[in-house]
PDB file of N, CA and C in Angstrom:
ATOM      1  N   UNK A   1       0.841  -1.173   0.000  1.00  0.00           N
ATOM      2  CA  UNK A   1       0.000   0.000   0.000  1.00  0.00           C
ATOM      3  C   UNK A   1       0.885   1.234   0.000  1.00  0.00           C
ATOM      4  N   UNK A   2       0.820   2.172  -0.757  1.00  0.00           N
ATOM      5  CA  UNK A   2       1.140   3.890  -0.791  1.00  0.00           C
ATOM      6  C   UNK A   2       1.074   4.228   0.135  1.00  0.00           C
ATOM      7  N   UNK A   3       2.460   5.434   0.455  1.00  0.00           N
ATOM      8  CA  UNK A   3       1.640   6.206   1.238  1.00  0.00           C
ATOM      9  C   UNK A   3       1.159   7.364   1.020  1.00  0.00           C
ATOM     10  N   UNK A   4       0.012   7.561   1.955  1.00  0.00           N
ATOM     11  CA  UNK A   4      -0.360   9.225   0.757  1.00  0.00           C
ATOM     12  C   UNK A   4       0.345  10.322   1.765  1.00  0.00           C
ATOM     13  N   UNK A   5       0.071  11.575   1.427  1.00  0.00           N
ATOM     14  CA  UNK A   5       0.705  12.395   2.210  1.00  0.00           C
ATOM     15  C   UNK A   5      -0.055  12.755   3.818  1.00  0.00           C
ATOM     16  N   UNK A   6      -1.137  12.355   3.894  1.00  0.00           N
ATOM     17  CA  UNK A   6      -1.655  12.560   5.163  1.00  0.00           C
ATOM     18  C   UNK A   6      -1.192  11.857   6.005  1.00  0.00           C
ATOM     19  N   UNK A   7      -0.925  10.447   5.548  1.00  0.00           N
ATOM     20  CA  UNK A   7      -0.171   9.122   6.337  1.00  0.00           C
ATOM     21  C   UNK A   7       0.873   9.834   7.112  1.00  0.00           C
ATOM     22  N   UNK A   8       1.598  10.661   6.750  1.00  0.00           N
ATOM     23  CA  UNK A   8       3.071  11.283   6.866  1.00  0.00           C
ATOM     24  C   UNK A   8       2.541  12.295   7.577  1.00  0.00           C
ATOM     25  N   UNK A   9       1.961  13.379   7.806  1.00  0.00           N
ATOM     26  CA  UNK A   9       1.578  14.263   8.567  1.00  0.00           C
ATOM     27  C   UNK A   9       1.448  13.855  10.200  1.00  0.00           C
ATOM     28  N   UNK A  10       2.565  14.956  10.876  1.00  0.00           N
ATOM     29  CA  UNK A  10       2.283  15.011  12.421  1.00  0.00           C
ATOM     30  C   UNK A  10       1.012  15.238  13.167  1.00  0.00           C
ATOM     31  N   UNK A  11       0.311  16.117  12.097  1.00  0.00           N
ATOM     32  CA  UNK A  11      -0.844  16.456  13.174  1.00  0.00           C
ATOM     33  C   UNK A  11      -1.996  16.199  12.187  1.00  0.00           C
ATOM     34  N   UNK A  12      -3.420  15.580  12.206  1.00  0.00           N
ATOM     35  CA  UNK A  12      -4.068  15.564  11.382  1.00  0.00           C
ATOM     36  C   UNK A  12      -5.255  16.826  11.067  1.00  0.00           C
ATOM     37  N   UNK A  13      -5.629  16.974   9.618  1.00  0.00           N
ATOM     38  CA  UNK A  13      -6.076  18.514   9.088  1.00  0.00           C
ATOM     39  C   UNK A  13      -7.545  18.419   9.424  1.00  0.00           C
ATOM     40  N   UNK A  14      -7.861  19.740   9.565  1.00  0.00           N
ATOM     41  CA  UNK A  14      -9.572  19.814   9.418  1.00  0.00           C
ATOM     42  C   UNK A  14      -9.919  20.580   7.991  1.00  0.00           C
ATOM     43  N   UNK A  15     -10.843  20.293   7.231  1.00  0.00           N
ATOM     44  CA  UNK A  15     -11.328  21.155   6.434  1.00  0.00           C
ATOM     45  C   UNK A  15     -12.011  22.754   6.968  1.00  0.00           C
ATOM     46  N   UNK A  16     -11.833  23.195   6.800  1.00  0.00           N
ATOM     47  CA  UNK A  16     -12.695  24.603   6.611  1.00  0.00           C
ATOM     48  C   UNK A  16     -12.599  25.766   5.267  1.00  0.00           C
ATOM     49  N   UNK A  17     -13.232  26.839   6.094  1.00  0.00           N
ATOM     50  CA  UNK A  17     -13.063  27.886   5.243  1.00  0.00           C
ATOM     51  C   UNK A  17     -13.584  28.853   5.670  1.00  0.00           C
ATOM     52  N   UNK A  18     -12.616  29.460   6.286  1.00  0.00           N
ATOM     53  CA  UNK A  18     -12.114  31.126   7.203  1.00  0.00           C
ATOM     54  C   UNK A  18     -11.874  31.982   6.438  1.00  0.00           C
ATOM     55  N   UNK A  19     -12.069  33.471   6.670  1.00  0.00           N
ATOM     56  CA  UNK A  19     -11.711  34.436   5.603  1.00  0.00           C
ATOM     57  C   UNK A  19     -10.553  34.649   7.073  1.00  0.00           C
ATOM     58  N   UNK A  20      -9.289  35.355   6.196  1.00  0.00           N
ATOM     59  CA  UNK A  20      -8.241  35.843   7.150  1.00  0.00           C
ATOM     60  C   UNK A  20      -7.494  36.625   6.106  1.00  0.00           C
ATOM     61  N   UNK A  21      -5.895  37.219   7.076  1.00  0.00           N
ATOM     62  CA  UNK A  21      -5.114  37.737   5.938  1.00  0.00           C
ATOM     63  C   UNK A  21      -3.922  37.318   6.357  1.00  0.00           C
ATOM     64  N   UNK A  22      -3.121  37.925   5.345  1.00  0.00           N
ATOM     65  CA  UNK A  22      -1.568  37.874   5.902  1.00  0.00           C
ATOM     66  C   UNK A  22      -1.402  38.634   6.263  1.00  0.00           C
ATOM     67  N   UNK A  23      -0.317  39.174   7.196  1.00  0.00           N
ATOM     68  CA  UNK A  23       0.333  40.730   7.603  1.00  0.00           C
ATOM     69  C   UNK A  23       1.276  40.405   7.859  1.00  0.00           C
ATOM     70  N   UNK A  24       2.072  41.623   7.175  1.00  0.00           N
ATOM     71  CA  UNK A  24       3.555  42.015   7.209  1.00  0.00           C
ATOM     72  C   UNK A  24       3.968  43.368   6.964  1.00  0.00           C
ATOM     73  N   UNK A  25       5.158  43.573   6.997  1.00  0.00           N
ATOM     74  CA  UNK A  25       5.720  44.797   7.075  1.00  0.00           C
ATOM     75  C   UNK A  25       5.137  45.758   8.313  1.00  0.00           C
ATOM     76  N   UNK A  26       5.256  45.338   9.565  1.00  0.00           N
ATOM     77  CA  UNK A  26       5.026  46.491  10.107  1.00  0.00           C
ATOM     78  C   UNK A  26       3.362  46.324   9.965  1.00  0.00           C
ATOM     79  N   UNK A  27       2.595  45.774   9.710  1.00  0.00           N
ATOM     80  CA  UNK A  27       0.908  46.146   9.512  1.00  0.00           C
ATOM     81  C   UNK A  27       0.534  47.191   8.332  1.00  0.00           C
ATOM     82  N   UNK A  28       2.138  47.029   7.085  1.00  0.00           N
ATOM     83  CA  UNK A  28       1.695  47.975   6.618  1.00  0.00           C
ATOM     84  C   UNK A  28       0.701  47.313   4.915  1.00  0.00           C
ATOM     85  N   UNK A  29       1.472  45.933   4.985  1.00  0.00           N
ATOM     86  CA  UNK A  29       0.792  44.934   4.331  1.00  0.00           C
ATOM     87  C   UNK A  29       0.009  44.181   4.517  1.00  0.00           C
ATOM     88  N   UNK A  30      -1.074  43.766   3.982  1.00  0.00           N
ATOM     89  CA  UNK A  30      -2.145  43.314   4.362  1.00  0.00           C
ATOM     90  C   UNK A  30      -2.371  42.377   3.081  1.00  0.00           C
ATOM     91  N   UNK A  31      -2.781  40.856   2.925  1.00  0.00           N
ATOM     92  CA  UNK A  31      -3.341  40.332   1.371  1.00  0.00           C
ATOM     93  C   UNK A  31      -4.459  39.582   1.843  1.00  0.00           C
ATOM     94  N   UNK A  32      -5.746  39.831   1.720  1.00  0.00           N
ATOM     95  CA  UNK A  32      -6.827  38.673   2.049  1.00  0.00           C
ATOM     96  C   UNK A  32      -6.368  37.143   1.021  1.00  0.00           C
ATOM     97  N   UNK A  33      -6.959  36.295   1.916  1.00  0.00           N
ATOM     98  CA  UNK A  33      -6.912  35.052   2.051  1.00  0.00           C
ATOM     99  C   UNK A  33      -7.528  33.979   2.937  1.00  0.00           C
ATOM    100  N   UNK A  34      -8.310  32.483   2.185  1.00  0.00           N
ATOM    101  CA  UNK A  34      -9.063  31.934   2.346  1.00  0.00           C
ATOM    102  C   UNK A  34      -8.294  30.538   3.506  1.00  0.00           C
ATOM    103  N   UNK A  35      -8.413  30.070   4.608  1.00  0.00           N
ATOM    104  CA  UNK A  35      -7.916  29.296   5.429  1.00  0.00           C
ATOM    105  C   UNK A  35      -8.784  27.925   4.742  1.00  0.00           C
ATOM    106  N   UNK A  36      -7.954  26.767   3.986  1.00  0.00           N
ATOM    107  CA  UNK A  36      -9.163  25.823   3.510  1.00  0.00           C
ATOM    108  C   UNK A  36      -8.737  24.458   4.627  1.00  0.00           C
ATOM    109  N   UNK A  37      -7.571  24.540   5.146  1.00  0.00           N
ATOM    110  CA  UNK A  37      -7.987  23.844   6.148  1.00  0.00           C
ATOM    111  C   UNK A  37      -6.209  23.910   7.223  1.00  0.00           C
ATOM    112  N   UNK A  38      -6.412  23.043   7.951  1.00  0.00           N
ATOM    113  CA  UNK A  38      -6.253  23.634   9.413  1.00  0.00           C
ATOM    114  C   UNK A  38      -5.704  22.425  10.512  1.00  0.00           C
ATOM    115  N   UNK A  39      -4.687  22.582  11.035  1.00  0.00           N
ATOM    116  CA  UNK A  39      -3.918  21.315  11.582  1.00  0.00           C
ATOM    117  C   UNK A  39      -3.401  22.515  12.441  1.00  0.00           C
ATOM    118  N   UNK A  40      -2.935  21.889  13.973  1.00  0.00           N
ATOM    119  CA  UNK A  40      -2.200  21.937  15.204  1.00  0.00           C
ATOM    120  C   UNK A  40      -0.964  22.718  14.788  1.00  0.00           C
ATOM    121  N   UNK A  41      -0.122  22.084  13.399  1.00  0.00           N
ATOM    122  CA  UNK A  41       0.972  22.682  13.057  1.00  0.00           C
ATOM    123  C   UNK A  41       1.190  23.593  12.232  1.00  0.00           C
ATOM    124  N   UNK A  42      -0.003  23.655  11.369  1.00  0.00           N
ATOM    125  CA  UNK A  42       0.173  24.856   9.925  1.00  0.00           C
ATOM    126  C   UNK A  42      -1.463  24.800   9.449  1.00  0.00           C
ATOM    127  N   UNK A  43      -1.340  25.313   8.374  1.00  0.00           N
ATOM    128  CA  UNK A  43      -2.801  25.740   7.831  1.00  0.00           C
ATOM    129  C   UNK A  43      -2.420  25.649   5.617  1.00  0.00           C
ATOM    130  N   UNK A  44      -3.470  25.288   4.911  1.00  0.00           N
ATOM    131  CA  UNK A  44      -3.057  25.427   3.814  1.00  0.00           C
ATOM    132  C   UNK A  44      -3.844  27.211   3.039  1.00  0.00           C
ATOM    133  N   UNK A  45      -3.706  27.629   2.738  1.00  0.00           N
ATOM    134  CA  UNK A  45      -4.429  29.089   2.669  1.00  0.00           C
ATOM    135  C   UNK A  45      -4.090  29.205   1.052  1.00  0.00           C
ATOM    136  N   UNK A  46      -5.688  29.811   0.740  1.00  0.00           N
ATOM    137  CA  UNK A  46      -5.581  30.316  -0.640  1.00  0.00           C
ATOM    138  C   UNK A  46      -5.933  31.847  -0.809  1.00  0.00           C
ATOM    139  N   UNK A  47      -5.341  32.156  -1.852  1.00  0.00           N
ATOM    140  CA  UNK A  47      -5.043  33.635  -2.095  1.00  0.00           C
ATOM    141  C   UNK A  47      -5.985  33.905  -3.803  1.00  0.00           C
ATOM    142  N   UNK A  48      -6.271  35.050  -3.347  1.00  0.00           N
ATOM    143  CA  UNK A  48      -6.877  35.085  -4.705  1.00  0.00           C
ATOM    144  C   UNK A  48      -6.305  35.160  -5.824  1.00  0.00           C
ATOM    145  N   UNK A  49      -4.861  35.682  -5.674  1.00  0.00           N
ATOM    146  CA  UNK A  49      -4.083  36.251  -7.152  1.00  0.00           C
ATOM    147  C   UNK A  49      -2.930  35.586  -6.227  1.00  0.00           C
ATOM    148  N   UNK A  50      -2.119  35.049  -7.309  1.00  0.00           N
ATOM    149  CA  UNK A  50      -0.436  34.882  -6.830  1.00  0.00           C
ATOM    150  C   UNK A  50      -0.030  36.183  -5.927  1.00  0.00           C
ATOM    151  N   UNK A  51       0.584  35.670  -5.081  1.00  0.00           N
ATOM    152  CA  UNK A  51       0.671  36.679  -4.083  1.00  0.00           C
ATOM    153  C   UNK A  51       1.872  36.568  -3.445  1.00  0.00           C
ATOM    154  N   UNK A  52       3.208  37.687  -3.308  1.00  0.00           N
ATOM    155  CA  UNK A  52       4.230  37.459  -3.118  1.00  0.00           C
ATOM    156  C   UNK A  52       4.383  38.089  -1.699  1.00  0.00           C
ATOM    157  N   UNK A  53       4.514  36.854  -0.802  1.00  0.00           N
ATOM    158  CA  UNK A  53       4.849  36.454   1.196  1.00  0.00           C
ATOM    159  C   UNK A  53       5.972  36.496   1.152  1.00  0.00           C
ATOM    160  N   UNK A  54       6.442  37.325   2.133  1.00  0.00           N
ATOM    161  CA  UNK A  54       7.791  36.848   2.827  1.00  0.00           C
ATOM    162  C   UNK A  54       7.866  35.619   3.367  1.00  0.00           C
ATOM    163  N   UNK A  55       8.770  35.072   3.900  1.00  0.00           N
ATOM    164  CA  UNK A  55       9.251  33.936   4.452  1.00  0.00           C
ATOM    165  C   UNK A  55       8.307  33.936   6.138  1.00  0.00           C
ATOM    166  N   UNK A  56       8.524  34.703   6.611  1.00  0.00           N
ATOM    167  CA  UNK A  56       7.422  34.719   7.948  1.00  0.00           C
ATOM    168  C   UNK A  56       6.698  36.039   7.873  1.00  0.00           C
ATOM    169  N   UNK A  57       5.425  36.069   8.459  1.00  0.00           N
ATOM    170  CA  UNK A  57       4.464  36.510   8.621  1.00  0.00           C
ATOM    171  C   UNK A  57       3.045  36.601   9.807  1.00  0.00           C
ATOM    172  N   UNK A  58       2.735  37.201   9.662  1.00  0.00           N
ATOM    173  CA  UNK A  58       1.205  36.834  10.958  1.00  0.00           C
ATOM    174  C   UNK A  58       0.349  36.400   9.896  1.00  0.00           C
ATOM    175  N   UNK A  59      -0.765  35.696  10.510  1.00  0.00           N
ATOM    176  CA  UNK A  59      -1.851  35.499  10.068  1.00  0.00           C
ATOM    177  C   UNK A  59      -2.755  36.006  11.115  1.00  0.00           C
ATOM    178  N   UNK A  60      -3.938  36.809  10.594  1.00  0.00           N
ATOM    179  CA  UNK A  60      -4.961  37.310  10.940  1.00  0.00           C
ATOM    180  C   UNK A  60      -6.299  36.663  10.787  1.00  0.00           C
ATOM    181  N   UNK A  61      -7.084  35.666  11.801  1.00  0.00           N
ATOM    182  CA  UNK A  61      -8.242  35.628  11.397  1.00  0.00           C
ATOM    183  C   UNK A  61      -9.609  36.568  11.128  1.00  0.00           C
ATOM    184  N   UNK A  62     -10.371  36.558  10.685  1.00  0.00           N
ATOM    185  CA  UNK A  62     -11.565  37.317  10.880  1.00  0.00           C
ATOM    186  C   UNK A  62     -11.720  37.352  12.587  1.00  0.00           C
ATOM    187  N   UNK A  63     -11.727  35.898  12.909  1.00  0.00           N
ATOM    188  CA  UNK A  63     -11.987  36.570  14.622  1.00  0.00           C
ATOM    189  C   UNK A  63     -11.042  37.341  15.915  1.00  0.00           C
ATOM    190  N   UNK A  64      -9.982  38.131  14.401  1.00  0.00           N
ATOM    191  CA  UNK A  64      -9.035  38.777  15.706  1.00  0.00           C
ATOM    192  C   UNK A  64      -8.234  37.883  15.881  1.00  0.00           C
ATOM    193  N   UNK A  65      -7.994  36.117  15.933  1.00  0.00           N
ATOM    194  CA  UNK A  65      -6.761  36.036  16.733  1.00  0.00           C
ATOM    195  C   UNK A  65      -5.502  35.902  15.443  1.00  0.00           C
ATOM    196  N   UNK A  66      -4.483  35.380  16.035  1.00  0.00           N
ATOM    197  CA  UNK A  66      -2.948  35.935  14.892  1.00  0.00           C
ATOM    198  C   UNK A  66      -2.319  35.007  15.388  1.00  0.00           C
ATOM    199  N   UNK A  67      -1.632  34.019  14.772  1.00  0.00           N
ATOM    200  CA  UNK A  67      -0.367  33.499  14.310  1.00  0.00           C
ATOM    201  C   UNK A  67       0.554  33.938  13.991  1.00  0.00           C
ATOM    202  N   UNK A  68       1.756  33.371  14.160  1.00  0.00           N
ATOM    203  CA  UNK A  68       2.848  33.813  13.537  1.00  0.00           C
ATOM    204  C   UNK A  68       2.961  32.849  12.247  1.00  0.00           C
ATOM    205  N   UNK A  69       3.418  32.626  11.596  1.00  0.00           N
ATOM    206  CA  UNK A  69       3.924  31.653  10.746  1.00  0.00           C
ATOM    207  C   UNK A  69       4.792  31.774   9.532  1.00  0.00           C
ATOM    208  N   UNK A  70       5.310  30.696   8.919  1.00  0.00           N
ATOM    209  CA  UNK A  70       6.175  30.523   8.011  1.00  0.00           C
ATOM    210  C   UNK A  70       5.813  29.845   6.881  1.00  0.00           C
ATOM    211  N   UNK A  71       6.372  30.264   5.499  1.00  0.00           N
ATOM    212  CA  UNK A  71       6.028  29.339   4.377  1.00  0.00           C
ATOM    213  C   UNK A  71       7.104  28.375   4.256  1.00  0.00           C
ATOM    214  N   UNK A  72       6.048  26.959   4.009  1.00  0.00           N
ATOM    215  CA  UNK A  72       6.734  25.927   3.905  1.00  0.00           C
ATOM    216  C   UNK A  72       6.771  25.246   2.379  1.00  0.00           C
ATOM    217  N   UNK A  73       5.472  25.849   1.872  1.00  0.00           N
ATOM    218  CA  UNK A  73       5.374  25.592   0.120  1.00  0.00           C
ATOM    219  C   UNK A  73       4.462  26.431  -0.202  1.00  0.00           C
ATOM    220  N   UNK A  74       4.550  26.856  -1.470  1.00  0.00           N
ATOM    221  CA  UNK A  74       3.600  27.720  -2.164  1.00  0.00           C
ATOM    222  C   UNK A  74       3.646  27.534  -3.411  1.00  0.00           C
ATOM    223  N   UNK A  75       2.269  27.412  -4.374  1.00  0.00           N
ATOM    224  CA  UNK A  75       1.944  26.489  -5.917  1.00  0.00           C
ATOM    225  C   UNK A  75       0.975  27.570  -5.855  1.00  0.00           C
ATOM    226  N   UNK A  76       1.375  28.447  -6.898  1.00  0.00           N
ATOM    227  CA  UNK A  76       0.405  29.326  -6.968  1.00  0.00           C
ATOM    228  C   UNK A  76      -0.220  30.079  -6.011  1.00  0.00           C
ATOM    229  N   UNK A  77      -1.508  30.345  -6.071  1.00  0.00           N
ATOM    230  CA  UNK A  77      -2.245  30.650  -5.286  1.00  0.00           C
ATOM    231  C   UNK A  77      -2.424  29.878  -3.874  1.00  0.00           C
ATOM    232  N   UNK A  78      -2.146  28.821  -3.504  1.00  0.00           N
ATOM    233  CA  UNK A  78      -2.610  28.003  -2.399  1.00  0.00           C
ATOM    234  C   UNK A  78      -1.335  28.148  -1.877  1.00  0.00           C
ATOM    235  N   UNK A  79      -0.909  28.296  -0.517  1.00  0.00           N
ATOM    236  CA  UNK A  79       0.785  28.399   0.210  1.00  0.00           C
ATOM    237  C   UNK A  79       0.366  27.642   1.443  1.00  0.00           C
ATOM    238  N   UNK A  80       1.171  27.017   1.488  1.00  0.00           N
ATOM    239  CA  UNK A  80       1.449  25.653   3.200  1.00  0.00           C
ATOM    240  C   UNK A  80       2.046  26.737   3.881  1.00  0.00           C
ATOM    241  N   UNK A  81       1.813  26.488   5.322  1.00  0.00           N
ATOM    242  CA  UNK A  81       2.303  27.133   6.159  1.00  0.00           C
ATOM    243  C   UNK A  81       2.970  26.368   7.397  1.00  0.00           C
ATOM    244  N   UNK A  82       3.987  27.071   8.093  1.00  0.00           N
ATOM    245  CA  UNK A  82       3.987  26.417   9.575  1.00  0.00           C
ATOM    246  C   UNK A  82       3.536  27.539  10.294  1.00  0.00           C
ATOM    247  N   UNK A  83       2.886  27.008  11.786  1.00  0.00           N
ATOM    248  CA  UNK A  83       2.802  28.085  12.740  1.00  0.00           C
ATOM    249  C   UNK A  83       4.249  28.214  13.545  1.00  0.00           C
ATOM    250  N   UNK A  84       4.554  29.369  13.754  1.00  0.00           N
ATOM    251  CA  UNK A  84       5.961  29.718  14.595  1.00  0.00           C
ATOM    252  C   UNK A  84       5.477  29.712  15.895  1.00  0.00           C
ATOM    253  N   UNK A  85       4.553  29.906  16.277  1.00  0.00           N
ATOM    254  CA  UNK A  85       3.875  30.135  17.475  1.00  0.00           C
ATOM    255  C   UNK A  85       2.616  31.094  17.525  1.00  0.00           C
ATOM    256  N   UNK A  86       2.273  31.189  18.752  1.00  0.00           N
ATOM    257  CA  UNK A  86       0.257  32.012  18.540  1.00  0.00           C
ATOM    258  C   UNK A  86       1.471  33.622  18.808  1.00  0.00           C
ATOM    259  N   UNK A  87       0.637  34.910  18.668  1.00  0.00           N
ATOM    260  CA  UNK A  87       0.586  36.190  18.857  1.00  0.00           C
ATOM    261  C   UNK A  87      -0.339  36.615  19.780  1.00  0.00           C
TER     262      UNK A  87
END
């Protein structure tokens, strides 16, 4: 039997779909973006237009709270993340 890539995952994902953003620079950047789903360790997030992230960043949910996090892959529009820790 294969393995697929979830097999391999530390923490297992939830589906959703959160409106949030990225922020950087100081709060002086801002890019909306869709949370489609959601694990202990990272989150996969889609963007509407190719969208060029620094290497770390916050994430902002709609409900106020913030992450820190890091890109771990990005294919276009959709970017993997790790969390660095909460804000």
């Amino acid at each position: 039997m294969a393995d697929t890539g979830s097999e391999k995952r530390r923490h297992p994902r939830r589906k959703m779909l959160k409106g949030a953003k990225a922020v950087f620079n100081d709060g002086a950047s801002l890019y909306d973006c869709q949370v489609r789903d959601w694990s202990e360790g990272g989150a996969r997030l889609v963007f509407p237009n190719l969208t060029p992230l620094p290497h770390l960043f916050t994430l902002r949910l709609n409900d106020g709270s913030e992450y820190a996090c890091e890109v771990v892959r990005a294919d276009g529009p959709i970017v993997g993340i790790r969390f660095a820790g909460s804000t």
